[in-house]
Protein backbone atom coordinates (compact mmCIF):
# COMPACT_ATOMS: atom_id res chain seq x y z
CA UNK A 1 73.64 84.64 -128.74
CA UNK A 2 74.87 84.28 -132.64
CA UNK A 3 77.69 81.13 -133.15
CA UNK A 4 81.32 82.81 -134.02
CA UNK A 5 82.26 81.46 -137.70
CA UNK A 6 85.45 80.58 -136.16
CA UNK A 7 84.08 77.74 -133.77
CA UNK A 8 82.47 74.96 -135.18
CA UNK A 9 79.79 73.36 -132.80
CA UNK A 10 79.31 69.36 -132.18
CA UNK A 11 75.74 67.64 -131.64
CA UNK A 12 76.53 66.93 -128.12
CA UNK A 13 76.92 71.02 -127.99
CA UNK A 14 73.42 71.78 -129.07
CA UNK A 15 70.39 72.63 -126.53
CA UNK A 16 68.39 69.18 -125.29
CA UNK A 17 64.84 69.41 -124.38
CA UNK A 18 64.19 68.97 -120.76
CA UNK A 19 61.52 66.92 -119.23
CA UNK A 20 59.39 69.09 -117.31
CA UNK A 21 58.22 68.20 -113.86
CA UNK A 22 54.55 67.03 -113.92
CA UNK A 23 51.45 68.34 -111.53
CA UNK A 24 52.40 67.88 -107.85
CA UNK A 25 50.29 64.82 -106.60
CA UNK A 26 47.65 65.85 -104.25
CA UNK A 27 48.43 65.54 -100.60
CA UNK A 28 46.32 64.39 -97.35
CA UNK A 29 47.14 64.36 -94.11
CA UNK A 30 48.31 61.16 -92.45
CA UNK A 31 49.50 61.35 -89.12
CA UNK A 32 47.46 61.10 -86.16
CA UNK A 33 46.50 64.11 -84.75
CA UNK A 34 46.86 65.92 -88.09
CA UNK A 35 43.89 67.92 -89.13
CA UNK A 36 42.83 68.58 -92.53
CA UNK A 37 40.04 70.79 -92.20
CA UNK A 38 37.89 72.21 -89.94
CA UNK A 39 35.59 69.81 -90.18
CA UNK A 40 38.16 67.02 -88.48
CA UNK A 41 38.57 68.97 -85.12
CA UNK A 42 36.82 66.94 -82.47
CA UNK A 43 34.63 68.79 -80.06
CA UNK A 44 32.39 67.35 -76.61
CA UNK A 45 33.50 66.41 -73.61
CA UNK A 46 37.51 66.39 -72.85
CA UNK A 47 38.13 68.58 -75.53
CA UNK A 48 37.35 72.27 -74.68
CA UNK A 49 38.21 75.18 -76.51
CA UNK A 50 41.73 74.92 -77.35
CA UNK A 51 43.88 78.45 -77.43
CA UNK A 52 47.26 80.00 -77.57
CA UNK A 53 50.38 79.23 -75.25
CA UNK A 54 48.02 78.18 -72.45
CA UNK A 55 51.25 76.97 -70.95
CA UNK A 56 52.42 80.10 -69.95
CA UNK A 57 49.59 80.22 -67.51
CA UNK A 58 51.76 78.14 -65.44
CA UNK A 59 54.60 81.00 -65.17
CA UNK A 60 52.10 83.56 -64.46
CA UNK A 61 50.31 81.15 -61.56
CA UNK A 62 54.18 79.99 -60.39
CA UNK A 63 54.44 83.90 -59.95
CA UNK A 64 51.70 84.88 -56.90
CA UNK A 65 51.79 84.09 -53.71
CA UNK A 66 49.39 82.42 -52.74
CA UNK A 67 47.73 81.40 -48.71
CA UNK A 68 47.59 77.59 -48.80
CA UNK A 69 44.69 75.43 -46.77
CA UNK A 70 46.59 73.06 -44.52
CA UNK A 71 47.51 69.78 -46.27
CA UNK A 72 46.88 71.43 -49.23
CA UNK A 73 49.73 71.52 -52.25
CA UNK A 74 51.06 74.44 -53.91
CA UNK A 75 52.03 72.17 -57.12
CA UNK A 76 47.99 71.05 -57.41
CA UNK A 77 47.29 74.92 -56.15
CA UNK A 78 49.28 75.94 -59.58
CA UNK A 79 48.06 73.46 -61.89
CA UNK A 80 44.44 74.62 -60.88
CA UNK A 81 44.85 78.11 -61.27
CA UNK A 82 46.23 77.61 -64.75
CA UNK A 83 44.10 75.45 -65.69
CA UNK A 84 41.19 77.98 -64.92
CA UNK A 85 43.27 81.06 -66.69
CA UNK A 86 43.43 78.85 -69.89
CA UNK A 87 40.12 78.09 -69.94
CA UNK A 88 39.30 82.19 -69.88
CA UNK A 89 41.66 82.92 -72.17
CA UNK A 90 41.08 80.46 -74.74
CA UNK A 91 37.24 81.94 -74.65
CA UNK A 92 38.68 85.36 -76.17
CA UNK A 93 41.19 83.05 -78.21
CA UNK A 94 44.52 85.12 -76.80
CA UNK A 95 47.10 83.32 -74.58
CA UNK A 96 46.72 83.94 -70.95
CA UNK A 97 47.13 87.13 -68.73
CA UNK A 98 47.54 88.41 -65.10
CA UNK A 99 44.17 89.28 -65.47
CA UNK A 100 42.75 85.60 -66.52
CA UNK A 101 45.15 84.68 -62.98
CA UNK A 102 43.73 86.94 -60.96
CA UNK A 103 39.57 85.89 -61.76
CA UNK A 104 41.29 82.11 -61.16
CA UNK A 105 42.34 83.18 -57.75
CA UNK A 106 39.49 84.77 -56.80
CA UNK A 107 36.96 82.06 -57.92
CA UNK A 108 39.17 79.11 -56.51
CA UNK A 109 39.49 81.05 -53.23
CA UNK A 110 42.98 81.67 -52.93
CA UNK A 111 42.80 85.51 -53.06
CA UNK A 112 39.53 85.99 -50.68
CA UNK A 113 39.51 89.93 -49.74
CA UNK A 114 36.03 90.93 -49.41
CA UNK A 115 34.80 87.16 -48.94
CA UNK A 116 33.23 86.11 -45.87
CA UNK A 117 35.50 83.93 -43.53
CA UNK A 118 33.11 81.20 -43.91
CA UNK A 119 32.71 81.03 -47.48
CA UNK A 120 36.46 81.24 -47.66
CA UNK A 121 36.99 78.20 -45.67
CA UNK A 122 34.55 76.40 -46.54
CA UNK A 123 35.73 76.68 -50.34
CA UNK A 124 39.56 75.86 -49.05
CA UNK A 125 38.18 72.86 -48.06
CA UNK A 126 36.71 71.59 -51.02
CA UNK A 127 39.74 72.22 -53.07
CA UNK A 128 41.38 69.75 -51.41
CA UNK A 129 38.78 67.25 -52.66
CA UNK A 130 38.56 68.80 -55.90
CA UNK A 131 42.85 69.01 -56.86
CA UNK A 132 44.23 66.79 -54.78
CA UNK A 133 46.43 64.76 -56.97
CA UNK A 134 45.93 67.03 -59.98
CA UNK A 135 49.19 66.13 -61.58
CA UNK A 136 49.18 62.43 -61.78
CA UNK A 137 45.34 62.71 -62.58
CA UNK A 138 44.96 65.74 -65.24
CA UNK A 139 41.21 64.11 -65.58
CA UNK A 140 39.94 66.02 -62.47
CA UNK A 141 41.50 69.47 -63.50
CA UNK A 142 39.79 68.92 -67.30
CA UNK A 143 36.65 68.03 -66.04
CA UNK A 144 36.18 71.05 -62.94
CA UNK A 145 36.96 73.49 -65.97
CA UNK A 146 34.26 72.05 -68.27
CA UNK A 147 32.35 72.26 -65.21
CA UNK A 148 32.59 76.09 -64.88
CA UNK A 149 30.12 78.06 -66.16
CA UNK A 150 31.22 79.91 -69.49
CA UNK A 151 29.54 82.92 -68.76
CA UNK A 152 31.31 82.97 -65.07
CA UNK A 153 34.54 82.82 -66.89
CA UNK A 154 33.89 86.02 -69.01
CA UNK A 155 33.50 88.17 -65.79
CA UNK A 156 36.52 90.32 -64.55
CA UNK A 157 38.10 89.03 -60.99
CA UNK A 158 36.03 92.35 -59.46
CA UNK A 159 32.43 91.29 -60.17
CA UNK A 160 33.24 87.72 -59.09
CA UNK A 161 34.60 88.76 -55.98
CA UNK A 162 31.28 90.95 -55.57
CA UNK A 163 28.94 87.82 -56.28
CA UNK A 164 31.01 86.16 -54.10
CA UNK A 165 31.20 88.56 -51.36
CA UNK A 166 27.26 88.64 -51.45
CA UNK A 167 26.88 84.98 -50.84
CA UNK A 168 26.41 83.22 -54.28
CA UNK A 169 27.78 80.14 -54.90
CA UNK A 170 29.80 80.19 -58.11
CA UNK A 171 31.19 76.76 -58.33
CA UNK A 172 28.25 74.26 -58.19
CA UNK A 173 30.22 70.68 -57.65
């Protein structure tokens, strides 16, 4: 815009240069846990294949009823059975399901229609060995899941039960 003749303008009234900002400074991560690439993320034993919300197999697992072995815990029953729907669901990288629930029932023996009595009780019996304490030692829970077969956990709940049902041993511990 042109000066009016009528106003007469002082230095201080003129434009100033500006500094401009300079190149950002390059930036790494730096706290722990923070990964920078892909090559960072740790893999082996412990770590499994992480996925989304795999909390929120603990609402869907909190959800069924469930038939208990005597002595047995429906807090270390829960933590199993959602420990086993995360591990499904993080294979097809989506959060957990009622389907990912229901194969955890049925290859942890808590939903056993079609199995034989035996088999049924016999596996009641060795999740007590197998959870008992599962909260205070999260250990046990990580290393029965790395345990499982990968291919097992791809299966739907219906061909498990059948394999079970026929007499094959799923859970080799």
């Amino acid at each position: 815009m042109g000066q009016q003749p009528n106003i007469e303008l002082e230095i201080s009234d003129l434009p100033r240069p500006r500094r401009k900002p300079g190149l950002p400074e390059g930036w790494t991560p730096g706290r722990p846990g923070e990964l920078g690439g892909p090559e960072d993320m740790r893999w082996g034993a412990g770590f499994g294949t992480p996925g989304t919300d795999a909390g929120y197999a603990h609402s869907l697992a909190a959800q069924r009823e469930i038939a208990l072995a005597e002595d047995e815990h429906r807090a270390n029953a829960d933590l199993a059975i959602a420990a086993v729907a995360a591990a499904r669901s993080s294979m097809f990288g989506r959060a957990p399901t009622k389907k990912d629930v229901d194969l955890a029932l049925v290859l942890l023996g808590y939903d056993d229609a079609g199995v034989a009595a035996a088999a049924s009780s016999a596996l009641a019996k060795q999740r007590l060995e197998w959870f008992a304490a599962a909260g205070h030692h999260p250990e046990k829970l990580r290393e029965f899941v790395s345990d499982l077969d990968p291919n097992l956990l791809k299966l739907t709940a219906d061909e498990v039960r059948s394999r079970m049902a026929a007499g094959e041993n799923l859970i080799n511990r």
